[in-house]
Protein backbone atom coordinates (compact mmCIF):
# COMPACT_ATOMS: atom_id res chain seq x y z
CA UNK A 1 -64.64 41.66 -104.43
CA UNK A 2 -68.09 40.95 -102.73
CA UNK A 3 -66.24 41.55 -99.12
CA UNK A 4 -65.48 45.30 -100.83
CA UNK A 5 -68.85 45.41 -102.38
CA UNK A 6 -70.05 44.75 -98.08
CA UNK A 7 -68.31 47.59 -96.85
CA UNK A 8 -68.50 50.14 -99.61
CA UNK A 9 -71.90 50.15 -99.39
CA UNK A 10 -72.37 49.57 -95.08
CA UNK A 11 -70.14 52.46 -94.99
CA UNK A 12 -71.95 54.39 -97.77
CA UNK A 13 -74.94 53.46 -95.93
CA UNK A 14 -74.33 53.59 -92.66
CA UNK A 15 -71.38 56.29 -92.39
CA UNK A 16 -73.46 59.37 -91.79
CA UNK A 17 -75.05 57.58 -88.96
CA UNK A 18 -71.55 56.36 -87.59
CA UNK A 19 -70.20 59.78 -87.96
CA UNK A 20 -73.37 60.97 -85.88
CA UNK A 21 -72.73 58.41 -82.89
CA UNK A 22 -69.22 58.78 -82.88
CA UNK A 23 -69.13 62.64 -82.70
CA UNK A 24 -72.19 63.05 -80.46
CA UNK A 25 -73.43 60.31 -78.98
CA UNK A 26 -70.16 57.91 -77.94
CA UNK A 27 -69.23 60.48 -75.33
CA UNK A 28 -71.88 60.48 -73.28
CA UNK A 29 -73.28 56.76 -71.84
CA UNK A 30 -76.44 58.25 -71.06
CA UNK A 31 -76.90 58.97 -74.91
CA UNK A 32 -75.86 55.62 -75.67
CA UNK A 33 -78.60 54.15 -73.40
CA UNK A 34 -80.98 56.04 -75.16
CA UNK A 35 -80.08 55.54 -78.66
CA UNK A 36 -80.10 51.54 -77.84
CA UNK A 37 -83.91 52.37 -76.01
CA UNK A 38 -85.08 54.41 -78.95
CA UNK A 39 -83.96 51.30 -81.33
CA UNK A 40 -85.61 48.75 -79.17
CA UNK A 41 -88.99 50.94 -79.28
CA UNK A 42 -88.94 50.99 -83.15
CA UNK A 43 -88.49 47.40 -83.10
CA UNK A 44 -91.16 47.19 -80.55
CA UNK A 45 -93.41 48.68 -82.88
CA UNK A 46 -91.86 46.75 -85.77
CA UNK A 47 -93.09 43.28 -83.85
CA UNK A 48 -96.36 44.81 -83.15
CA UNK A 49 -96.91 45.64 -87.18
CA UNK A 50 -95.71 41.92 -87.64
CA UNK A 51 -98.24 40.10 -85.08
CA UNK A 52 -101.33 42.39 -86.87
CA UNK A 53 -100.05 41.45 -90.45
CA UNK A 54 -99.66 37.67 -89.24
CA UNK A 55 -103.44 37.53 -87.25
CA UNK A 56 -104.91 39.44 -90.64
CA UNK A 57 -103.11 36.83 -92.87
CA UNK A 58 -104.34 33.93 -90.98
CA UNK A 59 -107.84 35.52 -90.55
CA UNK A 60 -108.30 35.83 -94.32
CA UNK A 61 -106.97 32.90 -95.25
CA UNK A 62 -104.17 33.89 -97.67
CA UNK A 63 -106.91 34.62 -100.46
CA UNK A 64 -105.91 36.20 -103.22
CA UNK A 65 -107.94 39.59 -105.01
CA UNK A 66 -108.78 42.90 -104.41
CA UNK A 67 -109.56 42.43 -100.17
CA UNK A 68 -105.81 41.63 -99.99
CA UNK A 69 -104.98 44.40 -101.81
CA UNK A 70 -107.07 46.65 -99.27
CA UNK A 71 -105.74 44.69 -96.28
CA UNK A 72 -102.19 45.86 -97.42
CA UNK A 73 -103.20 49.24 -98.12
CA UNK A 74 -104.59 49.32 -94.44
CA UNK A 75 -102.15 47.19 -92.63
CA UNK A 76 -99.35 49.87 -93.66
CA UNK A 77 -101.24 52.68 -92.51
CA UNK A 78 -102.04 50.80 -89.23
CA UNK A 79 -97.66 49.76 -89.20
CA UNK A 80 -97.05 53.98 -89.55
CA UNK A 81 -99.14 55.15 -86.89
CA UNK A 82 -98.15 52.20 -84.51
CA UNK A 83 -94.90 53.75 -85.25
CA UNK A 84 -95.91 57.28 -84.75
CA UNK A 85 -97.28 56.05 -81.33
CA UNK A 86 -94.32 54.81 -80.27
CA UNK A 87 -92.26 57.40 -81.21
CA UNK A 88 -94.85 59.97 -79.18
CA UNK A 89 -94.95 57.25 -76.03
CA UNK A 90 -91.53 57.06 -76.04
CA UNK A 91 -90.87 60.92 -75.97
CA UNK A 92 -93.34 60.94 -73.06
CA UNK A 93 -90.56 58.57 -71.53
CA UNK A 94 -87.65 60.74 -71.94
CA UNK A 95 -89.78 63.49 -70.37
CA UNK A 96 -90.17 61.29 -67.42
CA UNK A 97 -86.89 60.42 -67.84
CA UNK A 98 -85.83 63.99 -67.72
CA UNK A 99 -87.54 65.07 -64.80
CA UNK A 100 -86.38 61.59 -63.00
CA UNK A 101 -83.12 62.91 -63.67
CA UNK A 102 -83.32 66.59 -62.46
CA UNK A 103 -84.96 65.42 -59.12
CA UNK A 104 -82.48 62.79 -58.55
CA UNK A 105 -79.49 65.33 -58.73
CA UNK A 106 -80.34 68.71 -59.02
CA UNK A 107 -76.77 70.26 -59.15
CA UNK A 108 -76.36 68.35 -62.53
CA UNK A 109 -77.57 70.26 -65.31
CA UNK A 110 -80.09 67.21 -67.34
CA UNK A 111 -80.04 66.51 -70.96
CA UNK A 112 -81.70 68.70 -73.11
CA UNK A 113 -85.05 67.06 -74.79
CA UNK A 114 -83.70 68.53 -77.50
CA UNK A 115 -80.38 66.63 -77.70
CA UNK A 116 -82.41 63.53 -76.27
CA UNK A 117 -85.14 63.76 -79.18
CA UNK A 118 -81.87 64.07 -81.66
CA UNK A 119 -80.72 60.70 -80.03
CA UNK A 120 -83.54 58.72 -79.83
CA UNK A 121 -84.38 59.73 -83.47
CA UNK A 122 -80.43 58.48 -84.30
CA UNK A 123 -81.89 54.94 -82.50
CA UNK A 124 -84.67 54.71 -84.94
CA UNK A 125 -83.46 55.43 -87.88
CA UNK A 126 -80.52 53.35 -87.25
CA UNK A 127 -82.44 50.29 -86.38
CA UNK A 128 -84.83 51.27 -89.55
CA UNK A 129 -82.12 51.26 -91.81
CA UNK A 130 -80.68 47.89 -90.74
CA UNK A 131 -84.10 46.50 -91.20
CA UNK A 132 -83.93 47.64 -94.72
CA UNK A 133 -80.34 47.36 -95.97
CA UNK A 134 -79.84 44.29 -94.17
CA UNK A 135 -80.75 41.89 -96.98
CA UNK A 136 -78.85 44.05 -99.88
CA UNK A 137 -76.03 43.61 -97.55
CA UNK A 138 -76.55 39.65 -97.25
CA UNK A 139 -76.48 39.41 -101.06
CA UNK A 140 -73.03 41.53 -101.19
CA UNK A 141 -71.55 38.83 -99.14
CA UNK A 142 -73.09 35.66 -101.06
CA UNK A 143 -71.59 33.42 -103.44
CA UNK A 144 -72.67 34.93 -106.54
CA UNK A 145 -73.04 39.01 -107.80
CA UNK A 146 -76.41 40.82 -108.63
CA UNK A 147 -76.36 41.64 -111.73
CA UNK A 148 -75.09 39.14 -113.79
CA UNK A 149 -78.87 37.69 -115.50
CA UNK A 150 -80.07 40.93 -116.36
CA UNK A 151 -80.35 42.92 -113.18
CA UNK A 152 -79.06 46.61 -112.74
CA UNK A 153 -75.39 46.32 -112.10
CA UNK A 154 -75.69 49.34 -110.61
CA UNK A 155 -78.32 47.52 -107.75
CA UNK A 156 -76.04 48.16 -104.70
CA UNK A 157 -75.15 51.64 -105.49
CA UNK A 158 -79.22 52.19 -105.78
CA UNK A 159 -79.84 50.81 -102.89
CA UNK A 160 -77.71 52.45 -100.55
CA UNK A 161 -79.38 55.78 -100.53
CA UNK A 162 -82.52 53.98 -100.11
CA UNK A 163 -81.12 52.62 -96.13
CA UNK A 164 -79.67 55.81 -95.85
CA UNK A 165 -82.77 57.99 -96.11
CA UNK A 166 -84.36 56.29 -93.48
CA UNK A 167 -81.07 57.10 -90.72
CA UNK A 168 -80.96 60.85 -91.42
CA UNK A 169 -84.78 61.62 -91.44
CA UNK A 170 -85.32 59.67 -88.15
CA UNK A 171 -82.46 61.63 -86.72
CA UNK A 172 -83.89 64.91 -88.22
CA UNK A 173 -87.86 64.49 -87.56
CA UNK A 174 -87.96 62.85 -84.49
CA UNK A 175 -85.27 65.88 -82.83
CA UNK A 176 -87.70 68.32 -83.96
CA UNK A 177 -89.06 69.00 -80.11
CA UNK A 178 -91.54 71.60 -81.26
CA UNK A 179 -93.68 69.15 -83.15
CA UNK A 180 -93.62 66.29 -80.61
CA UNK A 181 -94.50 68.64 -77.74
CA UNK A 182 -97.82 69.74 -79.59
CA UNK A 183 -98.58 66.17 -80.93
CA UNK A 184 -98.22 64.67 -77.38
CA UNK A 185 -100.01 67.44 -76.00
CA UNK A 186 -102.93 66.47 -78.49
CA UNK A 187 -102.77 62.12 -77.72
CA UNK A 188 -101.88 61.98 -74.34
CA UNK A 189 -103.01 65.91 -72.28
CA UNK A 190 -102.14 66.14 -68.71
């Protein structure tokens, strides 16, 4: 039962995503490279979060009261606009990329940033969701069920939409061109 429990909810998770790569993205090894790229920036920025929680923990000393409280509030504002950095330094890439590509063989019609922003989006929110499923999926393999002493039985089925928001809004937001263009144009004019 838990190995059914595993994939019910990966593919519940994970199938809209799958469906994505498969249809759109598979074809093409120039999409794959950048879906694998955009999924190591997020974790880039993931590990970069992680080393400012860890100096900020060790600074304060572990105490406990309302500074921590502020020092959370802060240190996930500071994790969402590390990630929003990334997100705009690595669209600045795949216009470099782009360009690379067009001067390198100009016959060859280059992908559009469009259809690049879709993929790289697909990256993050792929690598996101793992990040956040990933332990909900652990527990669907383990020895014993959730649910049993008084938790939801009900927990995986909750949780699943929860990993999958995070794969279709990445895919959605970060393809929207129109938005990056004027918010790269703003951090980073040339």
């Amino acid at each position: 039962m838990t190995a059914a429990v595993f994939f019910g909810c990966a593919f519940i998770a994970f199938g809209p995503a799958l469906s994505l790569y498969v249809f759109t993205i598979a074809t093409d090894p120039l999409r794959v490279i950048f879906l694998i790229a955009g999924a190591f920036f997020w974790l880039v920025s993931l590990l970069l979060s992680s080393v400012f929680w860890f100096l900020v923990r060790v600074i304060t000393d572990n105490r406990d009261g309302p500074v921590q409280n502020y020092l959370l509030i802060f240190g996930v504002l500071l994790s969402v606009c590390i990630q929003e950095l990334f997100r705009l330094a690595y669209y600045r890439l795949l216009k470099k990329a782009n360009e690379g590509l067009k001067s390198i063989n100009p016959e060859e019609t280059a992908p559009s940033m469009r259809l690049l922003a879709y993929v790289s989006g697909l990256g993050f929110g792929i690598m996101s969701g793992v990040f956040s499923f990933v332990n909900t999926l652990s527990n669907a393999l383990g020895p014993g069920t959730v649910g049993i002493h008084g938790d939801s039985p009900q927990f995986f089925l909750n949780s699943v939409p929860i990993s999958a928001s995070p794969v279709d809004i990445s895919a959605v937001s970060l393809s929207s061109e129109s938005i990056l263009r004027a918010a790269s144009k703003l951090i980073f004019p040339v």
